[in-house]
N, C-alpha and C. Protein backbone atom coordinates (compact mmCIF):
# COMPACT_ATOMS: atom_id res chain seq x y z
N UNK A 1 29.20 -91.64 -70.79
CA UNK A 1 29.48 -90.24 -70.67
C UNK A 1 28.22 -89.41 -70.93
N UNK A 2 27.64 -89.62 -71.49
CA UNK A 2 26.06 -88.98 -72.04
C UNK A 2 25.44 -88.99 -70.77
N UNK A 3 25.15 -90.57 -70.29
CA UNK A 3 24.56 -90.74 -69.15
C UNK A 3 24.47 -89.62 -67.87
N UNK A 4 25.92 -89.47 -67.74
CA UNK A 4 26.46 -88.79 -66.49
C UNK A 4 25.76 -86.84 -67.17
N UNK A 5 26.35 -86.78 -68.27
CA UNK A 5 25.96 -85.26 -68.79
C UNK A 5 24.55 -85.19 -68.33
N UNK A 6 23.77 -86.12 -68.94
CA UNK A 6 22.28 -85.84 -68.65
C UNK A 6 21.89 -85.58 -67.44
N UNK A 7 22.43 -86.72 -66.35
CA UNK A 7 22.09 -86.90 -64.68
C UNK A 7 22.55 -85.65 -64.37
N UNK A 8 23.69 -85.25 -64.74
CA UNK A 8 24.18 -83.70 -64.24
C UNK A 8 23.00 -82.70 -64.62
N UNK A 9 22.75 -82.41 -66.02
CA UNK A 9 21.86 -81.41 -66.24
C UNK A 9 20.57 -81.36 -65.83
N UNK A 10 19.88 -83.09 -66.01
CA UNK A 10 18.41 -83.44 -66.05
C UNK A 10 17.87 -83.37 -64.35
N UNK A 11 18.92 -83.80 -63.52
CA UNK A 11 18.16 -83.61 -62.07
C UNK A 11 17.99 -82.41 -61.10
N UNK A 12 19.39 -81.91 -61.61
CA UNK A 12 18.70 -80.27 -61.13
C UNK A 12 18.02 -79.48 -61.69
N UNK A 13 17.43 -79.78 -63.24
CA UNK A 13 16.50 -79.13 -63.65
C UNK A 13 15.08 -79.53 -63.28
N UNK A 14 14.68 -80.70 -62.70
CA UNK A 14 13.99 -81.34 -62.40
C UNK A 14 13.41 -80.96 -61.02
N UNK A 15 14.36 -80.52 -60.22
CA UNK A 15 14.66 -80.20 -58.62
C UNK A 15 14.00 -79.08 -58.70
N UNK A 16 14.44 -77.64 -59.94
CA UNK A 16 14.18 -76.47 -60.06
C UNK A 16 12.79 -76.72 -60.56
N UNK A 17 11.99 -77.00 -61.49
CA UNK A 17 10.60 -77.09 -61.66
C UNK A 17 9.90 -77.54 -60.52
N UNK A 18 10.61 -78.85 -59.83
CA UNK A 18 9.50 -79.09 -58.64
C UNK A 18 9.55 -77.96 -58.01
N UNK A 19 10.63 -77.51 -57.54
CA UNK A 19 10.99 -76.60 -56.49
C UNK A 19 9.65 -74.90 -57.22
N UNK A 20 9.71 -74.82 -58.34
CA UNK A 20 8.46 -74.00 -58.51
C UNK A 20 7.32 -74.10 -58.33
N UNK A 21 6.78 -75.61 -58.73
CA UNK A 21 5.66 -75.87 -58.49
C UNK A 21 5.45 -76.38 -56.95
N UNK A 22 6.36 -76.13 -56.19
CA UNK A 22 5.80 -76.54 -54.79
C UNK A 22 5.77 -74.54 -53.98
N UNK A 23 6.63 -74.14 -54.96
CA UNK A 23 6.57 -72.67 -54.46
C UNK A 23 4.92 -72.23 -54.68
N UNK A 24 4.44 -72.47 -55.79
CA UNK A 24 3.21 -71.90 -56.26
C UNK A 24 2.29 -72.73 -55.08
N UNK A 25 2.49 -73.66 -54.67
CA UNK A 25 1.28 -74.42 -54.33
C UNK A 25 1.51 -73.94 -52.32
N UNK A 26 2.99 -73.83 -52.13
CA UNK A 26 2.94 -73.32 -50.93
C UNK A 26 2.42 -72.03 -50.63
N UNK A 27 2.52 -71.26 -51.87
CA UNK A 27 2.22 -69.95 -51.25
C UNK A 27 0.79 -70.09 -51.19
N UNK A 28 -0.31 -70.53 -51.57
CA UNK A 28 -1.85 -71.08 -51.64
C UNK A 28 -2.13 -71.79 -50.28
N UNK A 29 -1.47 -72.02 -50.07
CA UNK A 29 -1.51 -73.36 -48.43
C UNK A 29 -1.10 -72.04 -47.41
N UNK A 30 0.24 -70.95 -47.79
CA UNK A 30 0.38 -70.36 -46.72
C UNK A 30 -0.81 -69.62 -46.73
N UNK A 31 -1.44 -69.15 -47.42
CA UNK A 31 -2.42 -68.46 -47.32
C UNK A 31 -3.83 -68.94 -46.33
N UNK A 32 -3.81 -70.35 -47.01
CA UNK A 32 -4.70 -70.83 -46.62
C UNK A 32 -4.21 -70.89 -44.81
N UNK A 33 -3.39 -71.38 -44.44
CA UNK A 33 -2.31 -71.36 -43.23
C UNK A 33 -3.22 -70.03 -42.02
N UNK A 34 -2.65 -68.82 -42.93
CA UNK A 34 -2.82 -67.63 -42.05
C UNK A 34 -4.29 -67.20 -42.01
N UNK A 35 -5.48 -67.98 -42.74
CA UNK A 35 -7.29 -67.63 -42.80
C UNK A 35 -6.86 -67.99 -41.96
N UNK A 36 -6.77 -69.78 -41.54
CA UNK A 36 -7.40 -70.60 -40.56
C UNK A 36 -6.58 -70.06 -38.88
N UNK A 37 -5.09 -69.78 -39.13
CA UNK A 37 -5.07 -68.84 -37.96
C UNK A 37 -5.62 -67.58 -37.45
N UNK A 38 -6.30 -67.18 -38.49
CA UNK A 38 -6.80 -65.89 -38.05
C UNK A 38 -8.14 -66.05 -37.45
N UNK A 39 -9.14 -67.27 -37.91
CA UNK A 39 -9.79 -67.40 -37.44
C UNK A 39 -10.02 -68.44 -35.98
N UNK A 40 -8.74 -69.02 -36.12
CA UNK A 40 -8.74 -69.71 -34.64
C UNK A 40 -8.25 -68.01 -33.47
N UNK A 41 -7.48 -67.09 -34.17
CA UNK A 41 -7.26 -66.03 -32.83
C UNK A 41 -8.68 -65.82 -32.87
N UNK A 42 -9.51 -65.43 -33.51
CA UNK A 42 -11.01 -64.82 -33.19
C UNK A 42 -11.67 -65.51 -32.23
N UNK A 43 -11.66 -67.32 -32.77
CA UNK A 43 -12.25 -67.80 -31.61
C UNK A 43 -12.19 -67.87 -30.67
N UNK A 44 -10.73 -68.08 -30.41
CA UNK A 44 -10.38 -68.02 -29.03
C UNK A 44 -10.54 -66.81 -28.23
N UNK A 45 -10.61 -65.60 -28.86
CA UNK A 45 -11.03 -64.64 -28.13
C UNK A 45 -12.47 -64.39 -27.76
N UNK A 46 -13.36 -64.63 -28.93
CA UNK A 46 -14.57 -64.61 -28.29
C UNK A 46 -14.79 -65.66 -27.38
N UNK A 47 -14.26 -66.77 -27.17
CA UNK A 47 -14.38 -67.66 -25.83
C UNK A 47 -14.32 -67.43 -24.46
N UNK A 48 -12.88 -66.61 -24.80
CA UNK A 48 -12.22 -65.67 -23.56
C UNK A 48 -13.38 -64.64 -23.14
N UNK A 49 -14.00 -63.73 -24.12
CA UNK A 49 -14.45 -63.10 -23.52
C UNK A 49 -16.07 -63.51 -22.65
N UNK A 50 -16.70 -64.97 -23.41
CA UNK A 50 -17.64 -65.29 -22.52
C UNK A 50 -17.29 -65.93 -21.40
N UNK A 51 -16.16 -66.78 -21.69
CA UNK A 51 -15.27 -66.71 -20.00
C UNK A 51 -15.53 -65.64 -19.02
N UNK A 52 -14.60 -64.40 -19.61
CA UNK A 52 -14.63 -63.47 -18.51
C UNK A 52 -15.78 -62.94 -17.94
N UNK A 53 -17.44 -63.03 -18.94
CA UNK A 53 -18.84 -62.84 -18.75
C UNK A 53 -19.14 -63.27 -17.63
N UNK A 54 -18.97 -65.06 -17.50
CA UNK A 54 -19.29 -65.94 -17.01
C UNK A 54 -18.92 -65.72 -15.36
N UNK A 55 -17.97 -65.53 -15.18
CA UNK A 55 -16.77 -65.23 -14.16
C UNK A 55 -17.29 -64.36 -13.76
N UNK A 56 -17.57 -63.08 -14.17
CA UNK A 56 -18.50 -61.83 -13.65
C UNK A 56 -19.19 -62.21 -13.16
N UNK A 57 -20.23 -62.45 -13.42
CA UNK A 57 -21.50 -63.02 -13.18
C UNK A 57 -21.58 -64.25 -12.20
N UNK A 58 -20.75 -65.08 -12.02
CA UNK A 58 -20.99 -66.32 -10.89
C UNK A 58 -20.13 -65.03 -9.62
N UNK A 59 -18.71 -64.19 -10.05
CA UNK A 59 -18.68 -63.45 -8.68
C UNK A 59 -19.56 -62.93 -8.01
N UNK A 60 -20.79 -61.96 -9.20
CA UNK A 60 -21.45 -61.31 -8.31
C UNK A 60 -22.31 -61.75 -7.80
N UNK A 61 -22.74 -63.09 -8.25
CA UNK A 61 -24.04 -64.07 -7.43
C UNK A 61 -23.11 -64.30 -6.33
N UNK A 62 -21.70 -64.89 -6.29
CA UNK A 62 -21.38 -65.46 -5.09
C UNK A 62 -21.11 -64.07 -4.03
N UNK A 63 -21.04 -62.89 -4.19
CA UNK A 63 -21.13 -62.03 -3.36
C UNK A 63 -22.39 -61.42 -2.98
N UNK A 64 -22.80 -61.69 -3.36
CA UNK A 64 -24.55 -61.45 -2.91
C UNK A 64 -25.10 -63.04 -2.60
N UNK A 65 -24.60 -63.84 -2.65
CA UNK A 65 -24.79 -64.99 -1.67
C UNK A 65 -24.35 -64.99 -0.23
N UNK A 66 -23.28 -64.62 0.26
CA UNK A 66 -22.66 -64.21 1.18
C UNK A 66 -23.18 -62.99 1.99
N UNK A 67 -23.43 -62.14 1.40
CA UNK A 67 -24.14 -60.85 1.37
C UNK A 67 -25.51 -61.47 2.47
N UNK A 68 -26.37 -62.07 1.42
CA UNK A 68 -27.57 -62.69 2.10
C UNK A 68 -27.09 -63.80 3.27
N UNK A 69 -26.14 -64.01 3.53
CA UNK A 69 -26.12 -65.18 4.71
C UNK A 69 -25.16 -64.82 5.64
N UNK A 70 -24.50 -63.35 5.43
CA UNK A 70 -24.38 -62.77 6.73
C UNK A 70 -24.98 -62.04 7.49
N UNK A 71 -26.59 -61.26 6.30
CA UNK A 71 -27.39 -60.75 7.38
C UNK A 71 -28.29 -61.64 7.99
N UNK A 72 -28.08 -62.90 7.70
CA UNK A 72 -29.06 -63.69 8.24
C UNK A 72 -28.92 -63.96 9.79
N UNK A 73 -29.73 -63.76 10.64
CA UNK A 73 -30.05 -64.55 12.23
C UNK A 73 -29.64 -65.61 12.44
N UNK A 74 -28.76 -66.34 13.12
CA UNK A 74 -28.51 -67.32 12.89
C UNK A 74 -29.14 -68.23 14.23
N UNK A 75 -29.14 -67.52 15.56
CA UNK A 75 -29.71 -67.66 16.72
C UNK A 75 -28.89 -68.25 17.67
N UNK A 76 -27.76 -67.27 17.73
CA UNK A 76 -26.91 -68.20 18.63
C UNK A 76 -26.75 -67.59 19.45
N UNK A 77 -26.04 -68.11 20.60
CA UNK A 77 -26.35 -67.60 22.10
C UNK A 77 -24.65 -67.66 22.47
N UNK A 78 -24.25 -66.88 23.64
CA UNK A 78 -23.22 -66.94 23.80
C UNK A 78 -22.45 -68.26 24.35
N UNK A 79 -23.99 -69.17 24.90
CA UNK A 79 -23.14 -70.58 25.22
C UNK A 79 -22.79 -71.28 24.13
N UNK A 80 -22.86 -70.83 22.48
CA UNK A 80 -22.69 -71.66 21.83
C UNK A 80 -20.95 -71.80 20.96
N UNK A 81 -20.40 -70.86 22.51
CA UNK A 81 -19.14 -70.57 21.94
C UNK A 81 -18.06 -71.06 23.11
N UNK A 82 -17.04 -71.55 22.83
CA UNK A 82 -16.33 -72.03 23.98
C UNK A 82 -14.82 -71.49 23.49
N UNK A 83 -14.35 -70.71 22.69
CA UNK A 83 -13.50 -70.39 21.97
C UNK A 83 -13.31 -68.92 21.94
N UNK A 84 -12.45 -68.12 22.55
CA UNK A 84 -12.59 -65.84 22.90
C UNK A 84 -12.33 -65.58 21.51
N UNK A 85 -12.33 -66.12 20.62
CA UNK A 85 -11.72 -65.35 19.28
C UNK A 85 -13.35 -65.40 18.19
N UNK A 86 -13.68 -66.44 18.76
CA UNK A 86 -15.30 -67.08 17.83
C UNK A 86 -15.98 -66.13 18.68
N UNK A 87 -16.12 -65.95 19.77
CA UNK A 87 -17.11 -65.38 20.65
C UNK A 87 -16.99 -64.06 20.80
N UNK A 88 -15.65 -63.20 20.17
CA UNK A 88 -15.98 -61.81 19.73
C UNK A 88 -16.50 -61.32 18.72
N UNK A 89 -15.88 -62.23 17.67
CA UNK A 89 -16.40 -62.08 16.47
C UNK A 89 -17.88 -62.21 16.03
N UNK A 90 -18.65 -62.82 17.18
CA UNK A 90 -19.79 -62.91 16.98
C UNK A 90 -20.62 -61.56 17.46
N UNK A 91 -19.88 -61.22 18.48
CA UNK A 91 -20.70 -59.56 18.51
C UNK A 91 -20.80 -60.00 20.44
N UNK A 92 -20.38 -60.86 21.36
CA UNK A 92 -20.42 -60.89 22.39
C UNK A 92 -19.24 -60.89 23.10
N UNK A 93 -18.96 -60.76 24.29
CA UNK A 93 -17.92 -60.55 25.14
C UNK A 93 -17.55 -61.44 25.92
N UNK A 94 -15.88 -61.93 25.77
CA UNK A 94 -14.93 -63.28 26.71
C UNK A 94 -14.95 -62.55 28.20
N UNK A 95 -15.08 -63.12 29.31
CA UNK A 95 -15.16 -62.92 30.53
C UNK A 95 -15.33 -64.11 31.49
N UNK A 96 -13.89 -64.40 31.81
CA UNK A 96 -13.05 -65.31 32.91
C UNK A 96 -13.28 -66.86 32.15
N UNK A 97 -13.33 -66.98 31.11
CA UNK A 97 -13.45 -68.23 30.33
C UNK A 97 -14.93 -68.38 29.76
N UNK A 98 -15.58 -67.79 29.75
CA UNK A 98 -17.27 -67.94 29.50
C UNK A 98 -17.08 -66.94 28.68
N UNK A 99 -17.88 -67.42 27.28
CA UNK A 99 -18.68 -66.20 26.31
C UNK A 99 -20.14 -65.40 27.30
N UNK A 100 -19.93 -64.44 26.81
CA UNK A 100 -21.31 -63.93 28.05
C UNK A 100 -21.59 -62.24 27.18
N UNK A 101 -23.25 -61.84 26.94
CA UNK A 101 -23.99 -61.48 25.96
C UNK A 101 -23.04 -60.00 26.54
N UNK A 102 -23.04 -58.92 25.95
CA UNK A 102 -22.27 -57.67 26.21
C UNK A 102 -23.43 -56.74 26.85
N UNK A 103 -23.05 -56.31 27.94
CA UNK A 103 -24.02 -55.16 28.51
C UNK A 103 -24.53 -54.20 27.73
């Protein structure tokens, strides 16, 4: 009968101290928890934003790549087109199946 009194009293008092000392030690960890998230949002944002740098910067090379290789000469002649949709677009005129230079 003692036995049982004690097990009754002794393990939930036991439960309640751990249960404090894991309170004290969680709230130290949550803390610790919300630095290390705060500093993973930072990183990830400054990543993002040399991302979006990066991205800038290869668009505007690749539009000024394009830029430079459509004013380029390319030297083509209207026989080098056998197709009325390629051969307007090039700046010459379809007439009876032949690309042919525009008057």
């Amino acid at each position: 009968m003692i036995a049982v009194a004690l097990l009754a009293v002794g393990v939930p008092s036991l439960l309640g101290i751990a249960s404090l000392g894991l309170r004290r030690r969680s709230e130290a960890t949550a803390t610790d928890r919300r630095g290390i998230a705060l500093q993973t949002v930072i990183i990830m944002v400054v990543l993002l934003v040399i991302a979006g740098a990066v991205a800038g910067v290869l668009i505007n090379r690749g539009n000024e790549a394009v830029s430079d290789l459509e004013d380029q000469e390319l030297g083509l002649t209207p026989a080098s087109f056998s197709v009325k949709v390629l051969c307007e677009s090039a700046n010459f005129s379809w007439n009876a199946g032949t690309c042919v230079a525009k008057p």
